[in-house]
C-alpha atoms as a PDB file:
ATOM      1  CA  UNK A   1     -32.967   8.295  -4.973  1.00  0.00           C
ATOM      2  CA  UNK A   2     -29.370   8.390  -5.175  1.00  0.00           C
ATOM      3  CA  UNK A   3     -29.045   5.085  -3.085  1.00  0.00           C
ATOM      4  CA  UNK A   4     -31.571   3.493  -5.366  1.00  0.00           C
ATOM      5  CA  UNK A   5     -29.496   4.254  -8.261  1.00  0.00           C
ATOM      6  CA  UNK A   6     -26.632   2.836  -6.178  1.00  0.00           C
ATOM      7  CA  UNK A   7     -28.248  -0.526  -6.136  1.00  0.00           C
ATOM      8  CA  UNK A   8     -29.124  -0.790  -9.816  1.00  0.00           C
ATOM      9  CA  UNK A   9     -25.511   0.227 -10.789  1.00  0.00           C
ATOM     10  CA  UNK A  10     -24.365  -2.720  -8.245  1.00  0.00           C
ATOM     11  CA  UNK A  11     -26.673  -5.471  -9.719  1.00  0.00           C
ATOM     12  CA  UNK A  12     -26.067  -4.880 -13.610  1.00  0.00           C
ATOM     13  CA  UNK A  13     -22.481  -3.001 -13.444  1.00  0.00           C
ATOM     14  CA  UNK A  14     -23.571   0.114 -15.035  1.00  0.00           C
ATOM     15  CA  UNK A  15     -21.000   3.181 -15.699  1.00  0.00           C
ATOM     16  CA  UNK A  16     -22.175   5.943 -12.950  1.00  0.00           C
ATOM     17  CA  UNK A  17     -21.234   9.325 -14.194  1.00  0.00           C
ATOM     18  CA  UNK A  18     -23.101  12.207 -12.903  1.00  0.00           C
ATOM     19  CA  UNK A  19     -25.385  12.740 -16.904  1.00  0.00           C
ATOM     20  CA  UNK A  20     -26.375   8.910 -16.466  1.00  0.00           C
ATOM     21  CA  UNK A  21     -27.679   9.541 -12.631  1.00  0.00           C
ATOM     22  CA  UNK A  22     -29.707  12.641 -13.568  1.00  0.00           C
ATOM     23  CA  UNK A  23     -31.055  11.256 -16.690  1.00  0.00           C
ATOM     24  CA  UNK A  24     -32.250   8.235 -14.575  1.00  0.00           C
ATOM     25  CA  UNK A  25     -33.256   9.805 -11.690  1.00  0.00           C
ATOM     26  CA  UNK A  26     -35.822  11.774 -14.567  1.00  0.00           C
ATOM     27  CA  UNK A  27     -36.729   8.637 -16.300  1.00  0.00           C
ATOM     28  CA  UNK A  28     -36.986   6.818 -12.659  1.00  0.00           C
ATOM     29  CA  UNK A  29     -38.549   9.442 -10.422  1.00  0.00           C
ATOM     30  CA  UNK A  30     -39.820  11.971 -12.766  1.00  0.00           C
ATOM     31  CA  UNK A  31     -37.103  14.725 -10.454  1.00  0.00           C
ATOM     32  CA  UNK A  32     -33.110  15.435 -11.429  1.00  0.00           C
ATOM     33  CA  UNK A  33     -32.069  15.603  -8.155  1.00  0.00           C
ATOM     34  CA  UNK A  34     -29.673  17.789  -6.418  1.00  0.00           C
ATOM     35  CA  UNK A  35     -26.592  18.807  -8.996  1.00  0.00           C
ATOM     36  CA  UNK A  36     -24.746  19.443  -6.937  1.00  0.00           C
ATOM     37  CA  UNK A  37     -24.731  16.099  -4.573  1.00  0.00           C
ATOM     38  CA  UNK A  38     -24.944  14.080  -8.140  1.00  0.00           C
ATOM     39  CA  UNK A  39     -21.747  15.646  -9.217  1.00  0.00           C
ATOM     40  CA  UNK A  40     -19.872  15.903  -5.796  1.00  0.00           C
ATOM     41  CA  UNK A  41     -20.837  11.527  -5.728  1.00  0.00           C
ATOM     42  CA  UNK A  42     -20.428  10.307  -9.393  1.00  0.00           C
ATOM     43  CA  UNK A  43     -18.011  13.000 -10.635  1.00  0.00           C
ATOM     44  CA  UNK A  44     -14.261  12.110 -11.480  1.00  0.00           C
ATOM     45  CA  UNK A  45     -12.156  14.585 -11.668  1.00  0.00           C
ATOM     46  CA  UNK A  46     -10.002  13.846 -15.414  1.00  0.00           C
ATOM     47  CA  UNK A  47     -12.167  11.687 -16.352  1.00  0.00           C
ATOM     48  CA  UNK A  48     -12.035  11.556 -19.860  1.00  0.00           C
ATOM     49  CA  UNK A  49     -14.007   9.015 -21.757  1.00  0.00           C
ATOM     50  CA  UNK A  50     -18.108   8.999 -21.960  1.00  0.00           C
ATOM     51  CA  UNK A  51     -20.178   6.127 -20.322  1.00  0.00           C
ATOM     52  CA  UNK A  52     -20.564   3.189 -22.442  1.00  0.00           C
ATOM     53  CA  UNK A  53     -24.273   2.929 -20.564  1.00  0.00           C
ATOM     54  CA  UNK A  54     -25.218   6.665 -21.904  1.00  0.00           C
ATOM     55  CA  UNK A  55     -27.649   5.806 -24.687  1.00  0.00           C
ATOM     56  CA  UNK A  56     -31.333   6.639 -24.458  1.00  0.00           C
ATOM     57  CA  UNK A  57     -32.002   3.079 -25.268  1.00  0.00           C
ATOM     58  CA  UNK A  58     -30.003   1.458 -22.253  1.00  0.00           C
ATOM     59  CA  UNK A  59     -31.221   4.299 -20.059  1.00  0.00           C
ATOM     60  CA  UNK A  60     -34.684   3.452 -21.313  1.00  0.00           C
ATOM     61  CA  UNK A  61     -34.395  -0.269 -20.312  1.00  0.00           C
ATOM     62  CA  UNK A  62     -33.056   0.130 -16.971  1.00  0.00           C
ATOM     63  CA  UNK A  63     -35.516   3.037 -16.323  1.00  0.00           C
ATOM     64  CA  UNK A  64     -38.838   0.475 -17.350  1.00  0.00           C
ATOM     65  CA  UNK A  65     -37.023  -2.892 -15.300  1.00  0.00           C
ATOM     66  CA  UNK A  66     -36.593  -0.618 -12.207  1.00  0.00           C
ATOM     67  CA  UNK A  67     -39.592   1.294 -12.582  1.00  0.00           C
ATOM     68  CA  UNK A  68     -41.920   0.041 -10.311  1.00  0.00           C
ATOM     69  CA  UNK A  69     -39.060  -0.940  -7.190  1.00  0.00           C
ATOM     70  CA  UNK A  70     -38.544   3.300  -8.068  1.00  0.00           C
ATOM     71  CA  UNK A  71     -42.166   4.215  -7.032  1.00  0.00           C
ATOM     72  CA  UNK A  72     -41.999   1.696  -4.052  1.00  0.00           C
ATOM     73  CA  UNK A  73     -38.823   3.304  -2.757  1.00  0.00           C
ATOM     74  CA  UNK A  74     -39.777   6.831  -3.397  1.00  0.00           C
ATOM     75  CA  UNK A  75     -43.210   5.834  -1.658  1.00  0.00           C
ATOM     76  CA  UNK A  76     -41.505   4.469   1.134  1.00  0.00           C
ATOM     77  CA  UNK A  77     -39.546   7.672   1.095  1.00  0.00           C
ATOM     78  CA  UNK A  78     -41.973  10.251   1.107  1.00  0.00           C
ATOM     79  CA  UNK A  79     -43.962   7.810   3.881  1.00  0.00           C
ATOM     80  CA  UNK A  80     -40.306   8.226   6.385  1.00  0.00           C
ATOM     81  CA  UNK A  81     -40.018  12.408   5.318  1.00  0.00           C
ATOM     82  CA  UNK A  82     -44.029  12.720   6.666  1.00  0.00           C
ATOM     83  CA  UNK A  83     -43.885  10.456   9.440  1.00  0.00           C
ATOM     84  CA  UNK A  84     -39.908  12.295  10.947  1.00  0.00           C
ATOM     85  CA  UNK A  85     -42.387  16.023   9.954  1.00  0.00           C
ATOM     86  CA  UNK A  86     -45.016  14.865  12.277  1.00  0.00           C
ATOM     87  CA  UNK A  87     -43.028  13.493  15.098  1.00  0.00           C
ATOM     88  CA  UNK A  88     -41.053  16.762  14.475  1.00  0.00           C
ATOM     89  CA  UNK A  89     -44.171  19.079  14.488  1.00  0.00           C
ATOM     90  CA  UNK A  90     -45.667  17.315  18.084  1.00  0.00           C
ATOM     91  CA  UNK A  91     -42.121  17.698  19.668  1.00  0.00           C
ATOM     92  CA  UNK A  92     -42.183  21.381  18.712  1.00  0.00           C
ATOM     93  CA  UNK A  93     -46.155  21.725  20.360  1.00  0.00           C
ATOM     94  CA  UNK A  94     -44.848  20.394  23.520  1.00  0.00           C
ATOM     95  CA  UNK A  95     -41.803  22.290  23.788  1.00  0.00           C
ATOM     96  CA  UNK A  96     -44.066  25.437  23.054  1.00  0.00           C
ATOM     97  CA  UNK A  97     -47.145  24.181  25.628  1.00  0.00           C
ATOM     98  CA  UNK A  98     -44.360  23.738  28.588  1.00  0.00           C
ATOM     99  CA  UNK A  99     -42.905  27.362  27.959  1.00  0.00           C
ATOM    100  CA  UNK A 100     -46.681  28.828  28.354  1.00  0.00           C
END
């Protein structure tokens, strides 16, 4: 998600702070992602001033022009995660059918 987001903010300049990634990531992939990671990447410590890209209405537009690149990533993503399980799952059968 978060290197999706990336790749918008490169292509249209937009003001990452960690509200704007979790409000997309919402809009974008119905989830809020991890807190934590959002804050540790797009957090700036003193940072005083809000995001000139944190209106519902900007954050509405970007969400329905990425939309559809959003699913095909997070399809893509969720194809990788169940594909690395599987491989994951046979390695652990033959580790466990040698030891027998």
């Amino acid at each position: 998600m978060l290197n999706f987001i990336f790749e918008i903010a490169d292509s249209i300049d937009l003001d990452l702070t960690p509200l704007i990634v979790k409000r997309l990531c919402m809009r974008l992939f119905g989830r809020s992602g991890s807190q934590d990671i959002i804050v540790a990447t797009f957090g700036q410590k003193g940072r005083q001033h809000r995001s000139r890209d944190n209106t519902p209405a900007i954050l509405d537009e970007i969400a329905s022009r990425y939309r559809l690149a959003a699913q095909s990533c997070q399809a893509s993503t969720l194809s990788d995660i169940e594909s690395v399980k599987k491989h994951y799952q046979t390695g652990i059968r033959a580790v466990r059918n040698r030891e027998k």
